[in-house]
PDB file of N, CA and C in Angstrom:
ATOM      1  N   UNK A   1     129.378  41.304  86.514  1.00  0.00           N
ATOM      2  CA  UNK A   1     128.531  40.629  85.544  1.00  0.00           C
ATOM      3  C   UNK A   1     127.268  40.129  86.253  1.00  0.00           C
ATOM      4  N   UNK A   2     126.284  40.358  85.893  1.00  0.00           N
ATOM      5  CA  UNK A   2     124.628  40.051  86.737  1.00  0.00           C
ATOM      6  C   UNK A   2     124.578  38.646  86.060  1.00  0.00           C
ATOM      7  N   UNK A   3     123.914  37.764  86.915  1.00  0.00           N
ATOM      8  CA  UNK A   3     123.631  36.219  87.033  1.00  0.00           C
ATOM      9  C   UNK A   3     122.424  36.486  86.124  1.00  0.00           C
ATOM     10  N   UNK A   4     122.502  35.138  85.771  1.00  0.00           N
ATOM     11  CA  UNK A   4     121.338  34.704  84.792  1.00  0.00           C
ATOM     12  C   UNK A   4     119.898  34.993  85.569  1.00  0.00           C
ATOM     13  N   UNK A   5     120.129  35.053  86.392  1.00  0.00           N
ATOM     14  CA  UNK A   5     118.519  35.251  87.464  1.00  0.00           C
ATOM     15  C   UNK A   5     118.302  36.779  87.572  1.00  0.00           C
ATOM     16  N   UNK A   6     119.632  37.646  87.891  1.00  0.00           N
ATOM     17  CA  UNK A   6     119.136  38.886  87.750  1.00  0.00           C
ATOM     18  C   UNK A   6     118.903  39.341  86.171  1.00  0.00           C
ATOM     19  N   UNK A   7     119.279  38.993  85.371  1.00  0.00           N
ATOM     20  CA  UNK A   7     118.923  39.475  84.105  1.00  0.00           C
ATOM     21  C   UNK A   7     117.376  39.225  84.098  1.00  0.00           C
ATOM     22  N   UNK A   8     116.958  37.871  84.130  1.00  0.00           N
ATOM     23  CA  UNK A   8     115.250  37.557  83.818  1.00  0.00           C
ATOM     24  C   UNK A   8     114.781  38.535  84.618  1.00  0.00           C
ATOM     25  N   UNK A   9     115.300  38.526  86.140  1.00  0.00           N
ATOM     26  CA  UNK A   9     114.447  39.758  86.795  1.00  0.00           C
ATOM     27  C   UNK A   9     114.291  40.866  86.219  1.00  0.00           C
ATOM     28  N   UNK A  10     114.948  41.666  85.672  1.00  0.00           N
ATOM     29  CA  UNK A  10     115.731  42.658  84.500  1.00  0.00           C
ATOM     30  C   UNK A  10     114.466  42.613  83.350  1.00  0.00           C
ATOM     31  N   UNK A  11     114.760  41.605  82.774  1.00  0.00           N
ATOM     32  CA  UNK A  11     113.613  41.226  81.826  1.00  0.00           C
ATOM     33  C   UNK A  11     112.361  41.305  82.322  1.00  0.00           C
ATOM     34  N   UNK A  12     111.944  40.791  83.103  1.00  0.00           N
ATOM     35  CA  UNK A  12     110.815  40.689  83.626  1.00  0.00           C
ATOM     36  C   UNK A  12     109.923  42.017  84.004  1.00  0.00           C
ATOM     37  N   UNK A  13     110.942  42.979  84.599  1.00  0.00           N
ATOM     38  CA  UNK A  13     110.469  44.100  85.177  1.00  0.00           C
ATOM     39  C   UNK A  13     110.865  45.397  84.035  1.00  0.00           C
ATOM     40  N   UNK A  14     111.080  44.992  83.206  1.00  0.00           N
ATOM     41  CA  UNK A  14     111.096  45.639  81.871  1.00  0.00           C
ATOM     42  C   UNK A  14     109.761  45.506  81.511  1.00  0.00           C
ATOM     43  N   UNK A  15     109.225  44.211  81.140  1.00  0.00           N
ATOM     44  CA  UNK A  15     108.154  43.871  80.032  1.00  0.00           C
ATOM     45  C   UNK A  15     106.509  44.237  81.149  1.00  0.00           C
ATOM     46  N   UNK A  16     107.060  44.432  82.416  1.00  0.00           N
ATOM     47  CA  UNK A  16     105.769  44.773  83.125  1.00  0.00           C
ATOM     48  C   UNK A  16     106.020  46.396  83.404  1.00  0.00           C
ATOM     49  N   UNK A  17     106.778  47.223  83.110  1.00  0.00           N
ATOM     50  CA  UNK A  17     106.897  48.442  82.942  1.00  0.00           C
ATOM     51  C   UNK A  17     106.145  48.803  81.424  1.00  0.00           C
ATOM     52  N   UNK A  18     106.398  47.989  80.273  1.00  0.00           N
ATOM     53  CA  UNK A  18     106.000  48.052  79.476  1.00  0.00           C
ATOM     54  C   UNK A  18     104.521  47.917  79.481  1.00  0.00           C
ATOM     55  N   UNK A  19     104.011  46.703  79.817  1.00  0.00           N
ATOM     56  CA  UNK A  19     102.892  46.603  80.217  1.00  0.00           C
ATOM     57  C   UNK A  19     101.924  47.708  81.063  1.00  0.00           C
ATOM     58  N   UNK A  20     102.541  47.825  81.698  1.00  0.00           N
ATOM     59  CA  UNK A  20     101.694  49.194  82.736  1.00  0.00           C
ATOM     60  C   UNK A  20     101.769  50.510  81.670  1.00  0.00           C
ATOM     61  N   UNK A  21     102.552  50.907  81.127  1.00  0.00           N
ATOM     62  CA  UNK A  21     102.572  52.217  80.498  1.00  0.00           C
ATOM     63  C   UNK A  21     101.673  52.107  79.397  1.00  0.00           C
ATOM     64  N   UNK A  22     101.303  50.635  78.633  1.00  0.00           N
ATOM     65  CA  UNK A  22     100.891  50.385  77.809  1.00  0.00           C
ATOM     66  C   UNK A  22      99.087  50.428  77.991  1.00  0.00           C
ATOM     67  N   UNK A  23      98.979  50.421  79.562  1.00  0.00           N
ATOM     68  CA  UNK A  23      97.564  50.566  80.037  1.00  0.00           C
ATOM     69  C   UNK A  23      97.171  51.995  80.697  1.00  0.00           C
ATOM     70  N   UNK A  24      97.988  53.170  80.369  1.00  0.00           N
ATOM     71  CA  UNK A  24      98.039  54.459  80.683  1.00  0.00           C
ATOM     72  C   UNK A  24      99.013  54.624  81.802  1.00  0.00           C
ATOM     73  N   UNK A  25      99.631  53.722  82.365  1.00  0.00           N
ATOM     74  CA  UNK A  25     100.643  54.720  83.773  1.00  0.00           C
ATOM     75  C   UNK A  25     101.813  55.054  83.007  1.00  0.00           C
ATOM     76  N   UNK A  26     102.405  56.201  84.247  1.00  0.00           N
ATOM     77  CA  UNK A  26     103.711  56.947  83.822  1.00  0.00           C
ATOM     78  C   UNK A  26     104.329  56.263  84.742  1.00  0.00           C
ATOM     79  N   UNK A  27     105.843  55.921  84.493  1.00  0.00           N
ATOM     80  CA  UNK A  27     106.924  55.745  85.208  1.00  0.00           C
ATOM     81  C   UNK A  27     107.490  57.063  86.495  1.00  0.00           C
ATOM     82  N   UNK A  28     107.667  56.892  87.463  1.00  0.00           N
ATOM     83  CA  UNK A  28     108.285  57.446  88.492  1.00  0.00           C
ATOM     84  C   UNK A  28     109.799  57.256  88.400  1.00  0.00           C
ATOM     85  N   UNK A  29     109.361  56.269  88.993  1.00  0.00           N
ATOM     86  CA  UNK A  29     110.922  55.361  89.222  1.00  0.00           C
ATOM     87  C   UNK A  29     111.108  54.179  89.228  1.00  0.00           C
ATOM     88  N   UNK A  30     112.301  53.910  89.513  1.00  0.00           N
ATOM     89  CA  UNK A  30     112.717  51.751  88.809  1.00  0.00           C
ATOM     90  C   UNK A  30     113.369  52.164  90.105  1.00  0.00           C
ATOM     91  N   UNK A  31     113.524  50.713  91.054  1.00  0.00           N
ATOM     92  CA  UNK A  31     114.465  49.638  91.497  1.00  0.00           C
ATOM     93  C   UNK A  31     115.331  50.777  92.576  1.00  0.00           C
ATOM     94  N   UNK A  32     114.376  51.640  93.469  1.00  0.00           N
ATOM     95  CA  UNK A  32     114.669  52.642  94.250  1.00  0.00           C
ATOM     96  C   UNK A  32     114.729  51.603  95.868  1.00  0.00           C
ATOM     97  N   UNK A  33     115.945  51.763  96.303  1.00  0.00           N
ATOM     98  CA  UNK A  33     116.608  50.981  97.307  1.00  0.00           C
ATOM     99  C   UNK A  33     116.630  51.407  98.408  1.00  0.00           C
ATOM    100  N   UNK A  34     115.672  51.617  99.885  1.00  0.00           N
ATOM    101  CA  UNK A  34     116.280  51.739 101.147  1.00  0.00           C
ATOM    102  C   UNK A  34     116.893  51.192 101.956  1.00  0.00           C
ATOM    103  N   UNK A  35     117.351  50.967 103.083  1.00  0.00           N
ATOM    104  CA  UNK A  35     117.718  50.064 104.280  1.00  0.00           C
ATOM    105  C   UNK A  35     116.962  48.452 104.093  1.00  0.00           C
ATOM    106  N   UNK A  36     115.136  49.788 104.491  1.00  0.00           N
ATOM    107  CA  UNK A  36     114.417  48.677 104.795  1.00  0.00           C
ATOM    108  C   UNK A  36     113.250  47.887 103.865  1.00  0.00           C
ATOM    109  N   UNK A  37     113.919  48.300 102.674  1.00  0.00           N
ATOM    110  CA  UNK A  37     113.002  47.393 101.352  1.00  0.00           C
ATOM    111  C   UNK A  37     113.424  47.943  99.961  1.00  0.00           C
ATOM    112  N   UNK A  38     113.107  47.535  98.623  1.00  0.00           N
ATOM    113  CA  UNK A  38     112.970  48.309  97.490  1.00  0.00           C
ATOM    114  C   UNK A  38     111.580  48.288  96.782  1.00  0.00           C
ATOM    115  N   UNK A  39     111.234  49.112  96.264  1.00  0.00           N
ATOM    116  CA  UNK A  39     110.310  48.951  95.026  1.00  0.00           C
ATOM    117  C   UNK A  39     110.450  49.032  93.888  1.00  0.00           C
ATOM    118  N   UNK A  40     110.158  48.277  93.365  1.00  0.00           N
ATOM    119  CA  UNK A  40     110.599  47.591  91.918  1.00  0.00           C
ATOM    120  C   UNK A  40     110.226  48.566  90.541  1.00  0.00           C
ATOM    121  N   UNK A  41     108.934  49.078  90.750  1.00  0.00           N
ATOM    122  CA  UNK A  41     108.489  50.363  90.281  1.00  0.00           C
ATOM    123  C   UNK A  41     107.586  51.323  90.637  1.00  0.00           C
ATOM    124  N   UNK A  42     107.952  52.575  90.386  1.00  0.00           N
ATOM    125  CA  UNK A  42     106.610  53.336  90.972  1.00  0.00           C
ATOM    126  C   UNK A  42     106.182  54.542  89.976  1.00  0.00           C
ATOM    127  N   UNK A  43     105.267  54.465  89.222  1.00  0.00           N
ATOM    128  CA  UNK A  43     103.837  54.302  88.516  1.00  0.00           C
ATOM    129  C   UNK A  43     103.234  55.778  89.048  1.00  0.00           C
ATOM    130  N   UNK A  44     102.465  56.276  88.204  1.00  0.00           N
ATOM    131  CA  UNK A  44     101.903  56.944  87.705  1.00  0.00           C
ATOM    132  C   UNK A  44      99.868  56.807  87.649  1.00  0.00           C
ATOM    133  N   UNK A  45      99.443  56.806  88.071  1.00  0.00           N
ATOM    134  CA  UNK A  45      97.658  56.054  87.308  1.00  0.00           C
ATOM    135  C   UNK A  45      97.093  57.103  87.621  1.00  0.00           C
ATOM    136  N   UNK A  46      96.904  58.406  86.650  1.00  0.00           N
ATOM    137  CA  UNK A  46      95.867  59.720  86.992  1.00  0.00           C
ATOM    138  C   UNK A  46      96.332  60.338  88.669  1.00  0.00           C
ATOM    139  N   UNK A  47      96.098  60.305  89.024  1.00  0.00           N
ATOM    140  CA  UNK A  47      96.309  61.252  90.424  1.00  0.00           C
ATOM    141  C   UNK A  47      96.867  60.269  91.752  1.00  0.00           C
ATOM    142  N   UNK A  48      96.711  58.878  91.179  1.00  0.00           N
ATOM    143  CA  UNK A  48      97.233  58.018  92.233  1.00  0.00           C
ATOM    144  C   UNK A  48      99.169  57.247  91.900  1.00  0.00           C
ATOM    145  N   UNK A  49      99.766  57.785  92.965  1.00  0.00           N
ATOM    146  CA  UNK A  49     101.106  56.905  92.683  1.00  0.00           C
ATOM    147  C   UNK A  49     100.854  55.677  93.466  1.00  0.00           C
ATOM    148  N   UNK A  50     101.258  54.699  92.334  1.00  0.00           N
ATOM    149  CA  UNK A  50     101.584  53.181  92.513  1.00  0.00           C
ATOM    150  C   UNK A  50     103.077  52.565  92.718  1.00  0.00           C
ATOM    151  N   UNK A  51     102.767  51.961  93.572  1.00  0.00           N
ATOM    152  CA  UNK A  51     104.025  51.028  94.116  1.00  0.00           C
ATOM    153  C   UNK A  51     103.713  49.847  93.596  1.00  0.00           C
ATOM    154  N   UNK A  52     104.606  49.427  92.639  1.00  0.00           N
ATOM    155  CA  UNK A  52     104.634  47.996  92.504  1.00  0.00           C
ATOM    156  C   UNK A  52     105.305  47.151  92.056  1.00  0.00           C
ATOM    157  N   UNK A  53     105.435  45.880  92.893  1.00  0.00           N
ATOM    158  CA  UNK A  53     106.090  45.057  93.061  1.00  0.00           C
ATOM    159  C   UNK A  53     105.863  43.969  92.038  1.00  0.00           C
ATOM    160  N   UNK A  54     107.055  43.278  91.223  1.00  0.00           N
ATOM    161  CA  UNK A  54     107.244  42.522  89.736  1.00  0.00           C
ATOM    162  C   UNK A  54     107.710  41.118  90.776  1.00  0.00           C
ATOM    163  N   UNK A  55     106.931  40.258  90.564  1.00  0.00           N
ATOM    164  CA  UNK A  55     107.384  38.392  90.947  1.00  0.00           C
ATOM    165  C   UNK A  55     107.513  37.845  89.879  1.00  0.00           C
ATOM    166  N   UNK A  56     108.438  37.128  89.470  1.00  0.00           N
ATOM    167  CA  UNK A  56     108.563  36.350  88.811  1.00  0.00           C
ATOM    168  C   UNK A  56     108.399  34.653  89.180  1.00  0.00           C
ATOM    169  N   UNK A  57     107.873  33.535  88.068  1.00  0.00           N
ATOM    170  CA  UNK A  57     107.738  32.252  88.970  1.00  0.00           C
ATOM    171  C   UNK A  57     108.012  31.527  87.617  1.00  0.00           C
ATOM    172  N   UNK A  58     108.844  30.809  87.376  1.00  0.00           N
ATOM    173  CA  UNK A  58     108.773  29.801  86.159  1.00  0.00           C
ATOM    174  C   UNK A  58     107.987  29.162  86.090  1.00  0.00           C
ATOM    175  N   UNK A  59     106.986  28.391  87.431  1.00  0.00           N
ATOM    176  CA  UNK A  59     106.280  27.477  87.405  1.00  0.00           C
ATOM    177  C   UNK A  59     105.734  28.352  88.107  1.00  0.00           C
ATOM    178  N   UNK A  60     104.162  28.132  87.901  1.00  0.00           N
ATOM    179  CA  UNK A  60     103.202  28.927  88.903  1.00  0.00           C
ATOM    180  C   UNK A  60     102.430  28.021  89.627  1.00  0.00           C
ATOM    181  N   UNK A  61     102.608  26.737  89.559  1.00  0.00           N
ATOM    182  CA  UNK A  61     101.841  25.821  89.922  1.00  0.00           C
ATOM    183  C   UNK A  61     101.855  25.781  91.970  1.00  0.00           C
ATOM    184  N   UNK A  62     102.960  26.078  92.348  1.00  0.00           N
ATOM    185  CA  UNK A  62     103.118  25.765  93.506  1.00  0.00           C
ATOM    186  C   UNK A  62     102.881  27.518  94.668  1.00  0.00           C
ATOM    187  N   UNK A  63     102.311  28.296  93.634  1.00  0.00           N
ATOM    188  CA  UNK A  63     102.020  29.650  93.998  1.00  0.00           C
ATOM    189  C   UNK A  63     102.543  30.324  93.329  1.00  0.00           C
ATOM    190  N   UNK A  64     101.381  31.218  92.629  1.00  0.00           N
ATOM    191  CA  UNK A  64     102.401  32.485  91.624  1.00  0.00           C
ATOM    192  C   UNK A  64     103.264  33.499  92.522  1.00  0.00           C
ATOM    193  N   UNK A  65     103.500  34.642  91.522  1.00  0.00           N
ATOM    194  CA  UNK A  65     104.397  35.647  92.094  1.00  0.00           C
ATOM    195  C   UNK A  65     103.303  36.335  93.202  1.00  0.00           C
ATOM    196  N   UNK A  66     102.268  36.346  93.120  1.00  0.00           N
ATOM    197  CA  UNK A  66     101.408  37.322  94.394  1.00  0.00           C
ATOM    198  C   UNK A  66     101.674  36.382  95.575  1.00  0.00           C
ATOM    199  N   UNK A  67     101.039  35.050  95.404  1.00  0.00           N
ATOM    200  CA  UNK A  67     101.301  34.295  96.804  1.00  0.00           C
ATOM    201  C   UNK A  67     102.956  34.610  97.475  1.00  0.00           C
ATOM    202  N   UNK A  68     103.638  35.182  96.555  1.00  0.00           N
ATOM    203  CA  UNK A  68     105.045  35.414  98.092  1.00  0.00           C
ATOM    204  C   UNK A  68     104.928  36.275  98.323  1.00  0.00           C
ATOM    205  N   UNK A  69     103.960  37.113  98.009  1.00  0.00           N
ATOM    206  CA  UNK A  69     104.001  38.598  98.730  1.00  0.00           C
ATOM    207  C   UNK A  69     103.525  38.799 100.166  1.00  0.00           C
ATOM    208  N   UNK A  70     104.630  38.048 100.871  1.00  0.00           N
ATOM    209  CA  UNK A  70     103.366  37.719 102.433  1.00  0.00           C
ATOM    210  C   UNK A  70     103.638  39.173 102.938  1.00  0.00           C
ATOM    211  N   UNK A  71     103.331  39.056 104.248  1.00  0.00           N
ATOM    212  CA  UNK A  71     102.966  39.741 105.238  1.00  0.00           C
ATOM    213  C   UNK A  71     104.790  40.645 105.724  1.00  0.00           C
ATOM    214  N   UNK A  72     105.643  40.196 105.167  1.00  0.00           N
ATOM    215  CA  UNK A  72     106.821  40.338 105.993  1.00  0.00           C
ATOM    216  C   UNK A  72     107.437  41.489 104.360  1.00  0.00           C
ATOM    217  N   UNK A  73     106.889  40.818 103.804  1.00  0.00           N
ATOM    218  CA  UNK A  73     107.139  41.475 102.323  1.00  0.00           C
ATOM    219  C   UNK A  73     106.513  42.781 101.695  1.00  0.00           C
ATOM    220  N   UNK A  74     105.204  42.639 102.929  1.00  0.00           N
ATOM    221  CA  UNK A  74     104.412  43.593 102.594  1.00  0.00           C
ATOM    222  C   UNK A  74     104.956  44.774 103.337  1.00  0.00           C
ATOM    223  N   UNK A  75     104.995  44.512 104.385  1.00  0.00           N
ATOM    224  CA  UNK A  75     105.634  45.319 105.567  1.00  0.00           C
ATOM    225  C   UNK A  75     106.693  46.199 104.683  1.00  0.00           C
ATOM    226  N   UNK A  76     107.881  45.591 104.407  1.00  0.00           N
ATOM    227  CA  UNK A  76     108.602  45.999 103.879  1.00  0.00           C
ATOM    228  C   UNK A  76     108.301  47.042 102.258  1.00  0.00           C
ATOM    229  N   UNK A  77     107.737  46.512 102.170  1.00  0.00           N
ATOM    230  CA  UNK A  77     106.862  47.785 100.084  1.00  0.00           C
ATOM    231  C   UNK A  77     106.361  48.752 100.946  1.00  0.00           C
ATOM    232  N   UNK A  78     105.631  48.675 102.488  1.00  0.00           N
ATOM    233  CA  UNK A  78     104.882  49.990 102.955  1.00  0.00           C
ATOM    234  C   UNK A  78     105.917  50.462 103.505  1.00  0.00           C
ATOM    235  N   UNK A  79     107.115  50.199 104.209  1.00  0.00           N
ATOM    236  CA  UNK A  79     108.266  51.121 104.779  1.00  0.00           C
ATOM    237  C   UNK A  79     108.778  51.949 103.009  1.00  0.00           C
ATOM    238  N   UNK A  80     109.172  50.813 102.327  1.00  0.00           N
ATOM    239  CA  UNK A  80     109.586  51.390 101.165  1.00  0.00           C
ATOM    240  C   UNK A  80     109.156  52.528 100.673  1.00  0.00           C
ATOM    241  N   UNK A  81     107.927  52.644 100.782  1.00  0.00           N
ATOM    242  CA  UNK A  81     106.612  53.697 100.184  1.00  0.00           C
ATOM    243  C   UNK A  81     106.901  54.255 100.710  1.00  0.00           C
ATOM    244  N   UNK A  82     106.401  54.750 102.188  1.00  0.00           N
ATOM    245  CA  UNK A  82     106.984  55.484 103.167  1.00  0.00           C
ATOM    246  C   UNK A  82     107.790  56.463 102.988  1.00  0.00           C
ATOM    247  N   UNK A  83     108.936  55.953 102.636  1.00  0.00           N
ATOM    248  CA  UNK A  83     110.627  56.829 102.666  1.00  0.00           C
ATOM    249  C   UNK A  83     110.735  57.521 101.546  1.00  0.00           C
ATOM    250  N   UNK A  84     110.315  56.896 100.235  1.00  0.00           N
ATOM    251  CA  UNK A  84     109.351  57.615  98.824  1.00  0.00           C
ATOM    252  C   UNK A  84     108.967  58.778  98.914  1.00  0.00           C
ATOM    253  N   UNK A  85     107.436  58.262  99.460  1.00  0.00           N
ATOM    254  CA  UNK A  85     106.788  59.462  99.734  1.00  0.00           C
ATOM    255  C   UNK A  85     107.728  60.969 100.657  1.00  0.00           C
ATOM    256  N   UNK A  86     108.229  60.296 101.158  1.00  0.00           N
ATOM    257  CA  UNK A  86     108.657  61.481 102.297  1.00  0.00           C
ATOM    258  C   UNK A  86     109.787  62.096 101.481  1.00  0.00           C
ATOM    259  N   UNK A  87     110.473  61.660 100.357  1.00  0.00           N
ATOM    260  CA  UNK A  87     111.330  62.393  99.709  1.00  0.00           C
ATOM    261  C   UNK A  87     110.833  62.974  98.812  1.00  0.00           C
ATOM    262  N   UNK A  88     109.454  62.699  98.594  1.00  0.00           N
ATOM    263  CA  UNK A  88     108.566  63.081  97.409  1.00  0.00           C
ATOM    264  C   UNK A  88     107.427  63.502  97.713  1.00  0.00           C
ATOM    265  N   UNK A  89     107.722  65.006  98.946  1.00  0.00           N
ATOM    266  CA  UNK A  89     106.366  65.587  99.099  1.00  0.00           C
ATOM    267  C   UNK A  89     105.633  65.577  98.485  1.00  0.00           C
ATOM    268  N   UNK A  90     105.603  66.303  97.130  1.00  0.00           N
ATOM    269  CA  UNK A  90     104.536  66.843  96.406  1.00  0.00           C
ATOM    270  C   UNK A  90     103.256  65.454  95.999  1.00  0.00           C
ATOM    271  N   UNK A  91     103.954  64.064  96.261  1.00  0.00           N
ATOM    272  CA  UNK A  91     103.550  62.903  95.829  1.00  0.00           C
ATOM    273  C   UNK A  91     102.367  62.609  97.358  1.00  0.00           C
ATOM    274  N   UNK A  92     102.765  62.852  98.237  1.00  0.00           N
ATOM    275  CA  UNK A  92     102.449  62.159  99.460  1.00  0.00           C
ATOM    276  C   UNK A  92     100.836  62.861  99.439  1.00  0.00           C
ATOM    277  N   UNK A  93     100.516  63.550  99.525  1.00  0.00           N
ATOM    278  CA  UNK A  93      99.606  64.437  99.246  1.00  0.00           C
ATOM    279  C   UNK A  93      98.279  63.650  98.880  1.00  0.00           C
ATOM    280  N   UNK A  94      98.611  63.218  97.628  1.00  0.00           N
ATOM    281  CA  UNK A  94      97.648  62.237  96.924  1.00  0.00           C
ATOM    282  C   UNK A  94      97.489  61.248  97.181  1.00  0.00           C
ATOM    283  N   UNK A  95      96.495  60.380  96.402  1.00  0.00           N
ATOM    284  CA  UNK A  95      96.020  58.624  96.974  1.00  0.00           C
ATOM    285  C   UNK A  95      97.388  57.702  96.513  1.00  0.00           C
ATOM    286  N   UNK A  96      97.347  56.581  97.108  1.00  0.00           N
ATOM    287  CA  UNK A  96      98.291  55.531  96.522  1.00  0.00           C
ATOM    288  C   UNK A  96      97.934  54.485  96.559  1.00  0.00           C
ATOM    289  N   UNK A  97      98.527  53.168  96.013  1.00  0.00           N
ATOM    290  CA  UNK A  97      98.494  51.929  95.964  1.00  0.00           C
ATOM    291  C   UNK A  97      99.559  50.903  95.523  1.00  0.00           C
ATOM    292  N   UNK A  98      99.127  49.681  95.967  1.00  0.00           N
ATOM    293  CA  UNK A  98     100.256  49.071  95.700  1.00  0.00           C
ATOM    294  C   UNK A  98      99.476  47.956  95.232  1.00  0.00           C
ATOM    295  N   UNK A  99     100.191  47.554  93.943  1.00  0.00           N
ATOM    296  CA  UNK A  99      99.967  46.415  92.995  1.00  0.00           C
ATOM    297  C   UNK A  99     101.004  45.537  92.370  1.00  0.00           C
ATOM    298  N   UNK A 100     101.030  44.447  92.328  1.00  0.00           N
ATOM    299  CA  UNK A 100     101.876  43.486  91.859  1.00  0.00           C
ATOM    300  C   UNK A 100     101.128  42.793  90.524  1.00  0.00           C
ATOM    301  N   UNK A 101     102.427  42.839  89.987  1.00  0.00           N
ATOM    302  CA  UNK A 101     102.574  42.110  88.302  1.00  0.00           C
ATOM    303  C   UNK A 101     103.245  40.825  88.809  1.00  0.00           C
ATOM    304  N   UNK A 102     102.413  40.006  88.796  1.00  0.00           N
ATOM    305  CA  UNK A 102     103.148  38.509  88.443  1.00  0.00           C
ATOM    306  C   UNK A 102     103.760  38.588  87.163  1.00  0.00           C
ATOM    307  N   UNK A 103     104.710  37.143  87.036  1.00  0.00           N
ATOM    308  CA  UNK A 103     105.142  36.651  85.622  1.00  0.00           C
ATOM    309  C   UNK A 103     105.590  35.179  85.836  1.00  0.00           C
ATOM    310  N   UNK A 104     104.605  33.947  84.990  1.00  0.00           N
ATOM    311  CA  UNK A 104     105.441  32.762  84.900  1.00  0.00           C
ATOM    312  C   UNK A 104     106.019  32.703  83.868  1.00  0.00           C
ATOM    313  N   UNK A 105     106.160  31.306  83.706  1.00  0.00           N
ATOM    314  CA  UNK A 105     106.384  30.814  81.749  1.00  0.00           C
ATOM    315  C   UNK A 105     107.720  31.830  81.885  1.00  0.00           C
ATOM    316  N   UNK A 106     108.005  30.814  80.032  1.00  0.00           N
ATOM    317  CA  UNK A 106     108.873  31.133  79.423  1.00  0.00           C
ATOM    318  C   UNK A 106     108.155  31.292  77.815  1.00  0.00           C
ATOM    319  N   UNK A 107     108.291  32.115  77.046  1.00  0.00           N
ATOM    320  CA  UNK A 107     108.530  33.578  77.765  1.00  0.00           C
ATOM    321  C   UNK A 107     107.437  34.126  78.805  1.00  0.00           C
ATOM    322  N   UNK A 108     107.540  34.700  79.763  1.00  0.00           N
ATOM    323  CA  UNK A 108     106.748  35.424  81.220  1.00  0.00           C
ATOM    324  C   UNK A 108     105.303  35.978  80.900  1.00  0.00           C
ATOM    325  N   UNK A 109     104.589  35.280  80.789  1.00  0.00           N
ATOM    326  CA  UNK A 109     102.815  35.759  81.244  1.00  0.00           C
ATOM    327  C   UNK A 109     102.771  36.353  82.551  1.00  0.00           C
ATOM    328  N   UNK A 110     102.235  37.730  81.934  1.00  0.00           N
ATOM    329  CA  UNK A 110     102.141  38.946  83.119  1.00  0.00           C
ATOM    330  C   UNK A 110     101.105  39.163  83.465  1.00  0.00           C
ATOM    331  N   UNK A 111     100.256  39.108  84.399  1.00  0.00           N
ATOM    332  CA  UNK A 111      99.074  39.239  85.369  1.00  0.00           C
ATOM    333  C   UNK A 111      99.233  40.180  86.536  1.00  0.00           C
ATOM    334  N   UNK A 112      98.415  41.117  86.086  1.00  0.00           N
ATOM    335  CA  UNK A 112      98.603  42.605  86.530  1.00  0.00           C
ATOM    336  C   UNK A 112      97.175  42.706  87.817  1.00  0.00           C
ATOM    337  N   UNK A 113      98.026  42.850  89.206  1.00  0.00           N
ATOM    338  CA  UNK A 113      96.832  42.609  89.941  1.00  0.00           C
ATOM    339  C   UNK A 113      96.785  43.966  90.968  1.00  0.00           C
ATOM    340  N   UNK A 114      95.853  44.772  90.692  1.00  0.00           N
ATOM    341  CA  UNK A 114      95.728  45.614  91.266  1.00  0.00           C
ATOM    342  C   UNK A 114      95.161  46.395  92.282  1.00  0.00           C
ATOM    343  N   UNK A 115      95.696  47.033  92.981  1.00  0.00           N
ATOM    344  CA  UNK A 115      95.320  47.275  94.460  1.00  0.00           C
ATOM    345  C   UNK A 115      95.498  45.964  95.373  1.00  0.00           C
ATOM    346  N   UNK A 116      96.593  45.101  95.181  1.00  0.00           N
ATOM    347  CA  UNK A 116      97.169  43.327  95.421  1.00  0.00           C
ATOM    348  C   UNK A 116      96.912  43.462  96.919  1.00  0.00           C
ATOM    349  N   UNK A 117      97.215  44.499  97.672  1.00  0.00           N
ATOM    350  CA  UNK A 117      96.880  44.975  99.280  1.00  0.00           C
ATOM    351  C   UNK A 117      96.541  46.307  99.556  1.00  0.00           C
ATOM    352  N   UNK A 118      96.196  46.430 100.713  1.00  0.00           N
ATOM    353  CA  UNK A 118      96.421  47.610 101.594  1.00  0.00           C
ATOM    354  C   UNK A 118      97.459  47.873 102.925  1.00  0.00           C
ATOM    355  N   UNK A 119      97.352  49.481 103.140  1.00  0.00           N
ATOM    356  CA  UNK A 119      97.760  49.272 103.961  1.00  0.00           C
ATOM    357  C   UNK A 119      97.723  48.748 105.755  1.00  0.00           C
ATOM    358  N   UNK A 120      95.751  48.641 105.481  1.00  0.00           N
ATOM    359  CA  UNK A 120      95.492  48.022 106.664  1.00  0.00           C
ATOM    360  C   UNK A 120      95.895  46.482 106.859  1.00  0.00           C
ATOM    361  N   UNK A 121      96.266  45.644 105.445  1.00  0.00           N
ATOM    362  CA  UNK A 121      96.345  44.520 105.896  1.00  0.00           C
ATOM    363  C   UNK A 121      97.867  43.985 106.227  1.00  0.00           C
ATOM    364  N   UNK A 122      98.781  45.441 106.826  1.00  0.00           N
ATOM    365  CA  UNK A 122      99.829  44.772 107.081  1.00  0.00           C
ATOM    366  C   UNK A 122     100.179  45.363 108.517  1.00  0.00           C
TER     367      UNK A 122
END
């Protein structure tokens, strides 16, 4: 039985899948798991595949969902990508990026921030 926390996550990364498709991307994949990270979704945008990562924050006051995306987190979405790509020649080929959907509140205000890093800044 999934905890009340993984469901909102659940929820959450539903309504920002929704959201993204709703602004032209295609779905790849959901909630694809390595060793050394997961990505939450990976996106579609014209010729570029997107990696991106869904935060959720009830309160945003003390830092939304982008502010935890540090440096250790980041690391980890570019290994993630990484292992992706490499199972997904035909993908690697092309440009990519990685963007994060915040969500506070109840119900979750989604703030879609894109191109959130690179990969030089990790």
């Amino acid at each position: 039985m999934a905890t009340a926390r993984a469901q909102r996550g659940a929820a959450v990364e539903t309504a920002a899948l929704a959201h993204l498709r709703g602004a032209g991307l295609s779905p790849l994949a959901r909630n694809v798991r390595y060793k050394g990270g997961e990505l939450d979704l990976v996106m579609r945008d014209g010729v570029t595949t997107v990696f991106v990562e869904v935060r959720y924050r009830a309160d945003a006051r003390f830092g939304g969902g982008a502010a935890s995306v540090d440096l250790r987190k980041r690391r980890k979405l570019v290994l993630a990508a990484q292992l992706f790509l490499l199972a997904h020649p035909e993908l690697a080929r092309g440009p990519c990026r990685f963007d994060v959907v915040e969500a506070s509140g109840e119900p979750p205000r989604l703030n879609w921030l894109r191109d959130a890093f690179r990969l030089e800044d990790c």
